[in-house]
Protein backbone atom coordinates (compact mmCIF):
# COMPACT_ATOMS: atom_id res chain seq x y z
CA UNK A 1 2.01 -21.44 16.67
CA UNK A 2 5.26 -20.92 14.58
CA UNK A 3 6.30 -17.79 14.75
CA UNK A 4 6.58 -15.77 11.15
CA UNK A 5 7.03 -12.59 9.18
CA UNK A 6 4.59 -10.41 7.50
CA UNK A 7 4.84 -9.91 4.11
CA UNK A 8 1.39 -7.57 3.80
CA UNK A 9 2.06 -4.02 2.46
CA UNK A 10 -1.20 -2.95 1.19
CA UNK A 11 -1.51 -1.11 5.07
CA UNK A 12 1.60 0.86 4.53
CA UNK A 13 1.35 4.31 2.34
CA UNK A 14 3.81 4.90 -0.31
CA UNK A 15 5.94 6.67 1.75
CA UNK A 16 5.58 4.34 5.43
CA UNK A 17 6.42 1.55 2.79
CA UNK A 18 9.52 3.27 1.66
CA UNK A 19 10.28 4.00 5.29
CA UNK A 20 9.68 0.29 6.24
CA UNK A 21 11.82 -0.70 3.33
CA UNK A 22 14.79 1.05 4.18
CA UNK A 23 14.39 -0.20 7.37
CA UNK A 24 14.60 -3.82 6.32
CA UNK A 25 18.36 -2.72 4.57
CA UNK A 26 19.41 -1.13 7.69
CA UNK A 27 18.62 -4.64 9.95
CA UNK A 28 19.88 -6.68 7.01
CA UNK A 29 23.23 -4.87 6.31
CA UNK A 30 25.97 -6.72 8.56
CA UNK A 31 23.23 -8.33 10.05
CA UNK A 32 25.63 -11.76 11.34
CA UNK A 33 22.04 -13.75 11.04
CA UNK A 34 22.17 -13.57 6.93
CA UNK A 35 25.61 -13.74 5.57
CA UNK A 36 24.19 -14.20 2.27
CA UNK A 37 20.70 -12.91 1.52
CA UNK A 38 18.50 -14.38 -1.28
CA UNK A 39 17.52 -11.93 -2.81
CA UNK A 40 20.72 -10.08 -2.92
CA UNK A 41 20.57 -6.81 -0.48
CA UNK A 42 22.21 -4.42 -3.61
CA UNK A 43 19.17 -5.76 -5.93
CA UNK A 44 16.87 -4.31 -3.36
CA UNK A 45 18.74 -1.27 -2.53
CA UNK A 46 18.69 -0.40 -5.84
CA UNK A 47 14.77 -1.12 -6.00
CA UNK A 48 14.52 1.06 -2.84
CA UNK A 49 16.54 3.70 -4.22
CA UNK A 50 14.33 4.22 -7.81
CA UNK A 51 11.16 3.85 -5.71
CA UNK A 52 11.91 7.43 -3.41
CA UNK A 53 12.92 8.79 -6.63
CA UNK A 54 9.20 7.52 -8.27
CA UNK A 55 7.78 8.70 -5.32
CA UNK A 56 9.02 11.96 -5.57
CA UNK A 57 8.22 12.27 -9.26
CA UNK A 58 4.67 10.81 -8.49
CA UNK A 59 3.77 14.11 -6.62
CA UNK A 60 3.28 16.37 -10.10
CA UNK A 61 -0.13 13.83 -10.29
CA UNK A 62 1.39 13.02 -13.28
CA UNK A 63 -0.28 9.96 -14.65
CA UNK A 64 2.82 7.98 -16.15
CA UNK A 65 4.92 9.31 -13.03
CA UNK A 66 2.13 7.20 -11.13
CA UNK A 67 2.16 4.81 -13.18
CA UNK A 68 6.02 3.89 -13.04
CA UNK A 69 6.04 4.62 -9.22
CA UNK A 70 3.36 1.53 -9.04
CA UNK A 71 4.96 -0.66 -10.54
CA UNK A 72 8.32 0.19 -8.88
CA UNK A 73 6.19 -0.46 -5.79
CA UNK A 74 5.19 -3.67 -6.87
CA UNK A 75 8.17 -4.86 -7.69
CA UNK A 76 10.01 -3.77 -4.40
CA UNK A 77 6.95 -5.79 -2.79
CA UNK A 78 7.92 -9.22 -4.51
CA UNK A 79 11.76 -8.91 -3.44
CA UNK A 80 10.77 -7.92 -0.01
CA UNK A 81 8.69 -11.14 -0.03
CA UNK A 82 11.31 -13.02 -1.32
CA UNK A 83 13.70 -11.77 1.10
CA UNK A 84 11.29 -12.67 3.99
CA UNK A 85 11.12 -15.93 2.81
CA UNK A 86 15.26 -16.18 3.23
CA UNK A 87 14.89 -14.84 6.57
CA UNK A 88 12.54 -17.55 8.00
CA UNK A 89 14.23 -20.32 6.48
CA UNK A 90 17.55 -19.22 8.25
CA UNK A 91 15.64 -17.85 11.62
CA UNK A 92 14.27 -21.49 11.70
CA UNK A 93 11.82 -20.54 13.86
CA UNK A 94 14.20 -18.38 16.62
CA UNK A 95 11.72 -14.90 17.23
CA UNK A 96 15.12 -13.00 18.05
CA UNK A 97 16.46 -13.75 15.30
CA UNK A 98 13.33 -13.05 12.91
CA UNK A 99 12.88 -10.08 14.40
CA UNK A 100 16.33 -8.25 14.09
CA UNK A 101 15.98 -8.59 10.19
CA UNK A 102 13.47 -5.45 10.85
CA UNK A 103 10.73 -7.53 9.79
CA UNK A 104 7.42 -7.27 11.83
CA UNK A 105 5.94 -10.67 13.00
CA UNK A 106 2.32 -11.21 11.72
CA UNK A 107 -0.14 -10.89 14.98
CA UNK A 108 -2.29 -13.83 15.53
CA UNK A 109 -5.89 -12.64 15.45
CA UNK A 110 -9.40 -14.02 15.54
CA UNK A 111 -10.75 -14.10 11.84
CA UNK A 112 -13.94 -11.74 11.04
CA UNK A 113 -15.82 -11.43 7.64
CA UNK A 114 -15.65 -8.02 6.14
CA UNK A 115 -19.13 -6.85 5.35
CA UNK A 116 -19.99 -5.29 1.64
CA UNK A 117 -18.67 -1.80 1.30
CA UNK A 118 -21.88 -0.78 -0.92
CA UNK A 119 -21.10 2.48 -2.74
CA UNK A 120 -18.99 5.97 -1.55
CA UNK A 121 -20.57 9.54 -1.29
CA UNK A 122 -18.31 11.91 -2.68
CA UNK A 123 -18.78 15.58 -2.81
CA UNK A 124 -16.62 18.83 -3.52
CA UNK A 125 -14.39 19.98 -1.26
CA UNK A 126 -14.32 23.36 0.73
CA UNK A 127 -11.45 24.34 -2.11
CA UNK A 128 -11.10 24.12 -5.30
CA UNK A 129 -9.69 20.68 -6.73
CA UNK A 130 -10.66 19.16 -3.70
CA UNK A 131 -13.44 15.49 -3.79
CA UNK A 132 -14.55 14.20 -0.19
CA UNK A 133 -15.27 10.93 0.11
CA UNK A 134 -16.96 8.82 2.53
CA UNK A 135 -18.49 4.93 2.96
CA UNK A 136 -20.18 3.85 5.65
CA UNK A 137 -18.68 2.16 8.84
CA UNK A 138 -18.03 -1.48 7.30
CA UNK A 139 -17.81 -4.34 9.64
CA UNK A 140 -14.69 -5.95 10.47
CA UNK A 141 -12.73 -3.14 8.07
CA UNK A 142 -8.80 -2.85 9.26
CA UNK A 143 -7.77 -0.01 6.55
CA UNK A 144 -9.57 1.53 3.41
CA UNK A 145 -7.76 2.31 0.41
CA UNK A 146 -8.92 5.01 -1.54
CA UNK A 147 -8.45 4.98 -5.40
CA UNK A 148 -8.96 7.88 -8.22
CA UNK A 149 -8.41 8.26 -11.77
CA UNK A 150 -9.31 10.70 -14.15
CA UNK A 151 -11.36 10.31 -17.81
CA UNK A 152 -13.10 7.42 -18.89
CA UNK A 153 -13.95 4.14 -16.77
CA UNK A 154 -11.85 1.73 -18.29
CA UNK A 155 -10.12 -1.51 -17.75
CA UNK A 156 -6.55 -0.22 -18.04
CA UNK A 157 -7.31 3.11 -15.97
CA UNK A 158 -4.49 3.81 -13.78
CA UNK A 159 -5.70 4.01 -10.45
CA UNK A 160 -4.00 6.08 -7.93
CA UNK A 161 -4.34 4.99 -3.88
CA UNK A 162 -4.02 6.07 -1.23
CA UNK A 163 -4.16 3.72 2.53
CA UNK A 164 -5.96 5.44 5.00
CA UNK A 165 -7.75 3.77 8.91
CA UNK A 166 -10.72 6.40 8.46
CA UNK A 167 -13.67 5.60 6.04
CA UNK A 168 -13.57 9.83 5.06
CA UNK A 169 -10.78 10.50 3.07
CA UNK A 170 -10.13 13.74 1.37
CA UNK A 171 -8.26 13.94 -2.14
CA UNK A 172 -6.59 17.57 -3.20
CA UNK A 173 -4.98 18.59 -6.07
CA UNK A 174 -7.44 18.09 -8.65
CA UNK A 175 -8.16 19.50 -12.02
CA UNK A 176 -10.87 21.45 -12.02
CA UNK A 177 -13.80 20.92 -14.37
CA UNK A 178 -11.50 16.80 -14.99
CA UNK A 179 -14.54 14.19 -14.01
CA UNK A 180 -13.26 11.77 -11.47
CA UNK A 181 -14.46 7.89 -10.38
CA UNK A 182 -13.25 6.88 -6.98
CA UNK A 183 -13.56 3.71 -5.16
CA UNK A 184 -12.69 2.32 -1.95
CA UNK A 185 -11.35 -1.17 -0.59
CA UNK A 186 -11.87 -2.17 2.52
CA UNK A 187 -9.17 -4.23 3.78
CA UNK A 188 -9.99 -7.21 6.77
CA UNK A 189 -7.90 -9.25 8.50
CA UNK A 190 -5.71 -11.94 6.56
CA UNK A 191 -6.01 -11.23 2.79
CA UNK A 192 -9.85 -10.14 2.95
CA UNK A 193 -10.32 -6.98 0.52
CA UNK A 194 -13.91 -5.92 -0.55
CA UNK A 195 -14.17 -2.96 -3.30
CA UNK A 196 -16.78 -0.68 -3.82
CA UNK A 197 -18.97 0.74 -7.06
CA UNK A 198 -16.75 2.80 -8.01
CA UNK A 199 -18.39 6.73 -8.45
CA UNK A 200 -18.16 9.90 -10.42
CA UNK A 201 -17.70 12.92 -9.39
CA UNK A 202 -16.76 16.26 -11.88
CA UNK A 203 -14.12 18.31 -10.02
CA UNK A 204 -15.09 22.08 -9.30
């Protein structure tokens, strides 16, 4: 089996993905592997560098804050993709190589079916602005990602996550007497993703 990068974020939290993504510049820079990198290593640097600033912005809970940081997110995700891409064509194959881009190499695993996630329990916290939730144990589940927003249930809610290996996750900061809906994806091997109902909950 050929050898070859992975290019799957949704594990990473906002800040392990900023982490990993500065990583990737620090292999790449002088790297003698990749004279020429396609995308170009400023583009993402600059994508890298507006995505801590998002990120730091994004803690307020400010919706459009969230919002922007998102789609910064998103967008650092396709050039980091892209990039990969550059680096196996040159690697052509050579682990060493592939591996001193700061890449991690995708781990060869038995496929499993991820079973339905059914619906969350969520209930107030021990503080103020605080909504547990919890789904049962889901078989064949790798991460959950746990997603808020505020208001109405609509189609363009914004929907905040956050990545998280336990199926009890904990979100703080909350407005107080704000209703809530949270739902949770559970994330399998490969690109398997399941979501949830998504539930209400009024914040106390």
């Amino acid at each position: 089996m050929k050898p070859t990068l992975s290019t799957d974020f949704v594990p990473y939290n906002d800040p392990d993905f900023l982490a990993f993504a500065r990583s990737v510049m620090f292999n790449m820079r002088n790297n003698p592997h990749f004279p020429d990198p396609v995308p170009p290593l400023d583009t993402i640097g600059e994508l890298v560098i507006e995505f801590a600033v998002s990120l730091s912005d994004a803690s307020t809970k400010n919706r459009v804050d969230i919002a922007v940081k998102n789609t910064l997110r998103k967008q650092l995700e396709h050039q980091l993709g892209r990039l990969a891409l550059y680096v196996m064509y040159v690697a052509d194959d050579i682990e060493a190589i592939l591996v001193s881009s700061g890449y991690n190499l995708t781990k060869k695993r038995a496929g499993s079916s991820v079973g339905e996630p059914g619906s969350p329990t969520l209930t107030s916290g021990i503080n103020s602005g605080e909504i547990v939730s919890v789904i049962r144990a889901v078989k064949g589940a790798k991460y959950y990602l746990f997603e808020i927003t505020s208001g109405d249930l609509k189609n363009e809610s914004i929907w905040e996550t956050h990545s998280c290996s336990r199926r009890k996750y904990t979100f703080t900061n909350l407005t107080p007497g704000q209703k809530y809906w949270v739902r949770i994806a559970v994330l399998g091997t490969g690109k398997q993703k399941l979501y949830s109902n998504p539930i209400s909950l009024w914040a106390q």
